[in-house]
Protein backbone atom coordinates (compact mmCIF):
# COMPACT_ATOMS: atom_id res chain seq x y z
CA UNK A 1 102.85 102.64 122.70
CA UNK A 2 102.83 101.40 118.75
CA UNK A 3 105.51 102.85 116.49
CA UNK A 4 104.56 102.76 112.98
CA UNK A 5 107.00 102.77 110.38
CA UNK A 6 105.88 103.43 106.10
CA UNK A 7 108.12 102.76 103.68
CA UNK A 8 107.97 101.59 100.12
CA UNK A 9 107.37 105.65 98.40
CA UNK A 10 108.82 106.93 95.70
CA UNK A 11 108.42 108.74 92.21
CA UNK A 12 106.31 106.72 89.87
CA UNK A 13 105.02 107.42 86.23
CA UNK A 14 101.12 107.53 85.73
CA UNK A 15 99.72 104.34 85.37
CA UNK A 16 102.33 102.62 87.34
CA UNK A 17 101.96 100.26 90.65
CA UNK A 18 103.46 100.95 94.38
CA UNK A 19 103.32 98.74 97.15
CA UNK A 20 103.03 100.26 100.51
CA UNK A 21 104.65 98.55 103.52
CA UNK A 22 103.78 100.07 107.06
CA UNK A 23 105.48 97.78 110.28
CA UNK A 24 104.10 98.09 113.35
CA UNK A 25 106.15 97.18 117.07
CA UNK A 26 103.69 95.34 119.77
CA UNK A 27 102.56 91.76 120.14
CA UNK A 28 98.52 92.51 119.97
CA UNK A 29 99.22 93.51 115.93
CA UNK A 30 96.23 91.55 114.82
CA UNK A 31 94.01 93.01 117.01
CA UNK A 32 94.52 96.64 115.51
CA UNK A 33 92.26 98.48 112.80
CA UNK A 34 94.93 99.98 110.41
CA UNK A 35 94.11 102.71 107.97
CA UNK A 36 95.72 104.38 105.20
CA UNK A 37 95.51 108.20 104.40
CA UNK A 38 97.34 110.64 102.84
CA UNK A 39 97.66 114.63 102.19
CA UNK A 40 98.65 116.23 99.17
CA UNK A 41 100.71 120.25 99.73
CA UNK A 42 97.94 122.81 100.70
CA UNK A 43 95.50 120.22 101.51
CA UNK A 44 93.58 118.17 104.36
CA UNK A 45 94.58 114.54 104.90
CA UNK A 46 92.01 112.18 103.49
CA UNK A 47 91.23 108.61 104.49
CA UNK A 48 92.63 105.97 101.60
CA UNK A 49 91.88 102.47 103.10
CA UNK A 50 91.29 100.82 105.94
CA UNK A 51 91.16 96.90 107.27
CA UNK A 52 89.88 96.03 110.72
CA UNK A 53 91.28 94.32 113.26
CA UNK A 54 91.87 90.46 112.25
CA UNK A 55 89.40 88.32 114.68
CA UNK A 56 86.33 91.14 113.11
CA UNK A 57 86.87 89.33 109.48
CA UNK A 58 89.68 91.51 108.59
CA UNK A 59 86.69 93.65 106.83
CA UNK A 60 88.41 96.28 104.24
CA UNK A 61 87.47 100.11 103.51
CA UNK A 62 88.32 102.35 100.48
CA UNK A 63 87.68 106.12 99.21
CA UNK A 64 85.91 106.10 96.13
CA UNK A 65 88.62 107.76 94.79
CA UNK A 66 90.83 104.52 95.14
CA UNK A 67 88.29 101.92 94.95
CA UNK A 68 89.20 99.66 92.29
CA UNK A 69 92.56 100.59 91.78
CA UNK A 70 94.19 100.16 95.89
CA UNK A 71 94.25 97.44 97.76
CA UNK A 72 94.63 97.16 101.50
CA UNK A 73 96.05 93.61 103.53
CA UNK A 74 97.52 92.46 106.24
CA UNK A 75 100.35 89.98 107.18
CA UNK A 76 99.67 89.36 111.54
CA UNK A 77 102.87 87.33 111.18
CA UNK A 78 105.28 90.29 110.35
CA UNK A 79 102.89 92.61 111.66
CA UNK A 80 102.77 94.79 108.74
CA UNK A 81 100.16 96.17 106.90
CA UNK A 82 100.32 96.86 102.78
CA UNK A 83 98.69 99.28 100.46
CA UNK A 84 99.21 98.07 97.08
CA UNK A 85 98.65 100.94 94.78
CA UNK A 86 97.70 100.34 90.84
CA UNK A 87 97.03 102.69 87.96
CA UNK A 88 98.69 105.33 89.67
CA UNK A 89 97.24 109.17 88.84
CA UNK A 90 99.09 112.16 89.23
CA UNK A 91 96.48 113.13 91.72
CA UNK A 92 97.36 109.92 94.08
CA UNK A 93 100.50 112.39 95.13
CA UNK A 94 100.78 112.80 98.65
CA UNK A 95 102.60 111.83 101.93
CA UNK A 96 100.99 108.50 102.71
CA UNK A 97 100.49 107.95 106.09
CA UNK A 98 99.90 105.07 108.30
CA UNK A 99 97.81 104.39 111.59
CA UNK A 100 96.40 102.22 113.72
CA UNK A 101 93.12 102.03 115.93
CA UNK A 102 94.27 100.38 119.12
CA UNK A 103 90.58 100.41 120.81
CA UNK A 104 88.48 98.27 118.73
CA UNK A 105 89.43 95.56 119.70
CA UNK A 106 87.92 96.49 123.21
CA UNK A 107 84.62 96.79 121.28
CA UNK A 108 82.29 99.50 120.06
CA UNK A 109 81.37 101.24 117.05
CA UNK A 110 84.19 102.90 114.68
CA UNK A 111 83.96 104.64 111.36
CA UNK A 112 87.51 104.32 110.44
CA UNK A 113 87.49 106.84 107.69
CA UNK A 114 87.62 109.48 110.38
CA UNK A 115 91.24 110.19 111.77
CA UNK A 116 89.85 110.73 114.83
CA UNK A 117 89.33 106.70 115.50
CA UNK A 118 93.29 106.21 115.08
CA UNK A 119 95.67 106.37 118.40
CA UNK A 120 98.68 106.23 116.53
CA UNK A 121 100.55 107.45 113.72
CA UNK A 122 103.39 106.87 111.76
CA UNK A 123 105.99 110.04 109.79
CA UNK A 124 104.78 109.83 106.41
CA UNK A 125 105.95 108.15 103.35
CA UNK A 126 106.13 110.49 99.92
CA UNK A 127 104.24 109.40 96.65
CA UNK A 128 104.78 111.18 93.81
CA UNK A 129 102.98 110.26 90.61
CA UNK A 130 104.30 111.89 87.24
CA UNK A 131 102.15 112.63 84.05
């Protein structure tokens, strides 16, 4: 079992910068894919980011909504995975959430924009992004 814990949310002005920080329990943390998505009120969550699992090149993954302006990274050694977040919009406002593909390591084939490749979950961290 991996517990995943976001934190680093808050209310922001547009154009601003937030940094992400999502920690992860388990030993094997460099062998997870870890992806980023979020869900504004009324709507579906929507893949962010994404960065594969550390000995596949550590290969990163963004919504062309974000491209440019997010970046996703990794730190193995405090097993913790970042979304920095620049040139905030109002429409970046969401609950961020944070998960982890514990599979691909084992091998195979994921598109990691799809929720349905991620085995665990963390609660959510609120963004809110002022005009």
């Amino acid at each position: 079992q991996v517990q995943l814990v976001e934190s680093g949310g808050g209310l922001v002005q547009a154009g601003g910068s937030l940094r992400l920080s999502c920690a992860a329990s388990g030993r094997t943390f460099s062998r997870y894919a870890m992806g980023w998505f979020r869900q504004a009120p009324g709507k579906e969550r929507d893949f962010v980011a994404a960065i594969s699992w550390s000995w596949s090149g550590d290969n990163t993954y963004y919504a062309d909504s974000v491209k440019g302006r997010f970046t996703i990274s990794r730190d193995n050694a405090k097993n913790t995975v970042y979304l920095q977040m620049n040139s905030l919009k109002p429409e970046d406002t969401a609950v961020y959430y944070c998960a982890a593909n514990a599979r691909a390591m084992y091998g195979g084939h994921y598109d990691y924009t799809g929720m349905a490749e991620y085995d665990y979950w963390g609660q959510g961290t609120q963004v809110t992004v002022s005009s």
